[in-house]
N, C-alpha and C. Protein backbone atom coordinates (compact mmCIF):
# COMPACT_ATOMS: atom_id res chain seq x y z
N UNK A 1 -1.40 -1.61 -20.40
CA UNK A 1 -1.12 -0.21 -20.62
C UNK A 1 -0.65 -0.07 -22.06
N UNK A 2 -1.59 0.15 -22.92
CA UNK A 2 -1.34 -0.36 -24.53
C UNK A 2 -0.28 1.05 -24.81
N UNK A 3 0.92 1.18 -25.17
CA UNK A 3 1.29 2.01 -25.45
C UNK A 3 1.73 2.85 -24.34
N UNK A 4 1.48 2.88 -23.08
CA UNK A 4 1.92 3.34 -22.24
C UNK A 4 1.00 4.98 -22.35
N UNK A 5 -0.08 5.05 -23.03
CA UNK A 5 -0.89 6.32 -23.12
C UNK A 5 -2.48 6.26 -22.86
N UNK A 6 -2.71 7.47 -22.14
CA UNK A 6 -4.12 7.42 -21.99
C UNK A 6 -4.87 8.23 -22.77
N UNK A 7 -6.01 8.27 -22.55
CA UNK A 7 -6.78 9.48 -23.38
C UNK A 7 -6.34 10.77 -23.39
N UNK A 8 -6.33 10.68 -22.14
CA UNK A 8 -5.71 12.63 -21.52
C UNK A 8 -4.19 12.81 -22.15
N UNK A 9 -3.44 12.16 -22.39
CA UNK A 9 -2.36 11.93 -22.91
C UNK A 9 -1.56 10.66 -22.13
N UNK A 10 0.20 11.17 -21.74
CA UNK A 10 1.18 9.81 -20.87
C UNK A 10 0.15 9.28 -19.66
N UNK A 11 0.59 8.17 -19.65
CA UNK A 11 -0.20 7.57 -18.02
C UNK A 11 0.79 8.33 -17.08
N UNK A 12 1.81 8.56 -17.47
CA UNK A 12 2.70 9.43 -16.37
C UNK A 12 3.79 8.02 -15.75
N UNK A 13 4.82 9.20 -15.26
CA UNK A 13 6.09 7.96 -14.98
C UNK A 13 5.48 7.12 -13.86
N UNK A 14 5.01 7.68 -12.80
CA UNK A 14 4.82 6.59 -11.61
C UNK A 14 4.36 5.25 -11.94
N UNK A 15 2.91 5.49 -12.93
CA UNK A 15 2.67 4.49 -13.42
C UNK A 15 3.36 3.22 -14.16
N UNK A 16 4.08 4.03 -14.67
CA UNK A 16 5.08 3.64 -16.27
C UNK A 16 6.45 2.73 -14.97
N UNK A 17 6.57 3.46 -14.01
CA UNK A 17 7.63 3.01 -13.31
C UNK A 17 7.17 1.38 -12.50
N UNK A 18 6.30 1.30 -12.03
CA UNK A 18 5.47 0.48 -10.96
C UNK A 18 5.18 -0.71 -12.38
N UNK A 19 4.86 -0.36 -13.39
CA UNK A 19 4.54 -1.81 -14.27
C UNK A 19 6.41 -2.49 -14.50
N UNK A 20 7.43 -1.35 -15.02
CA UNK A 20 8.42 -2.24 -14.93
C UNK A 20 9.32 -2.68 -14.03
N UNK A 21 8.84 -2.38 -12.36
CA UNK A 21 9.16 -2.73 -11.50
C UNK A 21 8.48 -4.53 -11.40
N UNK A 22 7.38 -4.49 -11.78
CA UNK A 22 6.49 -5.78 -11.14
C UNK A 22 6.78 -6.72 -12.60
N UNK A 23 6.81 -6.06 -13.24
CA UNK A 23 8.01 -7.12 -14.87
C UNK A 23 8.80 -7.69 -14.60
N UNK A 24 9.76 -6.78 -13.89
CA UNK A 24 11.01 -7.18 -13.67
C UNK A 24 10.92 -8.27 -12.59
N UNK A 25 10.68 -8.09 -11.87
CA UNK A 25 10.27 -8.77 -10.17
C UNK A 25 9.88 -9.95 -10.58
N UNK A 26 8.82 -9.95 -11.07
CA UNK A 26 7.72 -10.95 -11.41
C UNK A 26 7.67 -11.93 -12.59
N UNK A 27 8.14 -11.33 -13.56
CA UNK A 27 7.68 -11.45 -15.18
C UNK A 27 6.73 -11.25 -16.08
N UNK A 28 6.21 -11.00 -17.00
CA UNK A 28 5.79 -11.00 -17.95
C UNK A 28 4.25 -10.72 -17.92
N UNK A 29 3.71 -12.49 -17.16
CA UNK A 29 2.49 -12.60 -16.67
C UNK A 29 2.25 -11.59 -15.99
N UNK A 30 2.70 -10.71 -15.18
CA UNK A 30 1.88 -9.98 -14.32
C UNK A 30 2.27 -8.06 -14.48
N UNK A 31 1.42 -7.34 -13.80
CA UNK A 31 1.41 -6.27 -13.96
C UNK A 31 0.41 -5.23 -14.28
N UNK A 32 0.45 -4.19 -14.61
CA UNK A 32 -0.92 -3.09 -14.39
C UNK A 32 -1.68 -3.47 -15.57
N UNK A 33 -2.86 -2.98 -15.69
CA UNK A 33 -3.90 -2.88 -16.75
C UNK A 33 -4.94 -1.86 -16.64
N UNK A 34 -5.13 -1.00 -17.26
CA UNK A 34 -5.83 0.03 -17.19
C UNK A 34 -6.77 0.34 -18.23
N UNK A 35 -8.34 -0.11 -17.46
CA UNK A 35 -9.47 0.20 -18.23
C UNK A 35 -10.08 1.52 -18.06
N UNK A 36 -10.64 2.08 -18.69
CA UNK A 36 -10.86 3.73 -18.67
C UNK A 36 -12.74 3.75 -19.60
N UNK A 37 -13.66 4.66 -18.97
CA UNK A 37 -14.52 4.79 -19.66
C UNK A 37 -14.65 6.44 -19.56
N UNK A 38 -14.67 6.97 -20.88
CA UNK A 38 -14.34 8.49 -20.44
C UNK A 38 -15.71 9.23 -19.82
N UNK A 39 -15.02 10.07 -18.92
CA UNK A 39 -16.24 10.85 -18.11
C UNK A 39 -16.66 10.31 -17.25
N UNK A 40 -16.37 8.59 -16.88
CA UNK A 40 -16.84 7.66 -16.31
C UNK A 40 -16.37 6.97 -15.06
N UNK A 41 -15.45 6.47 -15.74
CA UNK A 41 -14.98 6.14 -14.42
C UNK A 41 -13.24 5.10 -15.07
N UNK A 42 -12.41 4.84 -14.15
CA UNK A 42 -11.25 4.57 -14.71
C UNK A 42 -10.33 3.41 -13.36
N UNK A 43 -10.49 2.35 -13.99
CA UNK A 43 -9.87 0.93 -13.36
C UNK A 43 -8.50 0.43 -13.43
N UNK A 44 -7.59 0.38 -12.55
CA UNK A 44 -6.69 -0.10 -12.71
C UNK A 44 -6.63 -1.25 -11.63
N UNK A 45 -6.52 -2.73 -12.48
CA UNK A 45 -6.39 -3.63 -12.38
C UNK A 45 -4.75 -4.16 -12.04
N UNK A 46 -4.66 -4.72 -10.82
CA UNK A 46 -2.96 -5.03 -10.35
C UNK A 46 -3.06 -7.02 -10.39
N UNK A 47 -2.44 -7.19 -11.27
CA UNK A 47 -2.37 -8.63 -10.92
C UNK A 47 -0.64 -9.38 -11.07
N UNK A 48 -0.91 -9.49 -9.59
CA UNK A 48 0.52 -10.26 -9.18
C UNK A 48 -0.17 -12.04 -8.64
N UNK A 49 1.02 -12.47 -8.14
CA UNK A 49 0.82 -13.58 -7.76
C UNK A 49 0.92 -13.76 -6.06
N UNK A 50 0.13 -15.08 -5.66
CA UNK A 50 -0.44 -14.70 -4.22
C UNK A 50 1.12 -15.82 -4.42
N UNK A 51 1.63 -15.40 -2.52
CA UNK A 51 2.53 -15.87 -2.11
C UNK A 51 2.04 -16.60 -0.60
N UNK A 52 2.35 -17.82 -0.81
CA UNK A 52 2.16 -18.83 0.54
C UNK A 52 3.47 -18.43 1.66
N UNK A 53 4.21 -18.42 1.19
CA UNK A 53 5.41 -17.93 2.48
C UNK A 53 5.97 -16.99 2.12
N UNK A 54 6.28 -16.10 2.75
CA UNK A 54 7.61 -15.17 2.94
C UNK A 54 8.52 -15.16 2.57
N UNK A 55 8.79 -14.77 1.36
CA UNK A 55 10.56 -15.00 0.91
C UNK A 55 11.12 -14.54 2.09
N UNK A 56 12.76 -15.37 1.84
CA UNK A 56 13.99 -14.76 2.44
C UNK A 56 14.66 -13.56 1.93
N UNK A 57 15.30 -12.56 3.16
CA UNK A 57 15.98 -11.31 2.13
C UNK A 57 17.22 -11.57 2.16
């Protein structure tokens, strides 16, 4: 999310909120990415990490 802006203008908070949720959580490596072709069509890519067990809460 280069800049946190899209063509149309802000990606908007939800967005903006959900990448530094999965930062925080996660780190660094992971989080939103958003490819856009205008008029076209518009991808958002989520990459987290796969989990073998169930954390504890």
């Amino acid at each position: 999310m280069a800049g946190e802006r899209a063509q149309s203008g802000t990606m908007g908070i939800g967005m903006t909120n959900i990448q530094q949720k999965i930062k925080l959580l996660l780190g660094d490596a992971y989080g939103l990415r958003v490819e856009s072709v205008y008029s076209e069509r518009t991808t958002v890519i989520v990459t987290m990490p796969v989990l073998l067990e169930r954390p504890l809460d």
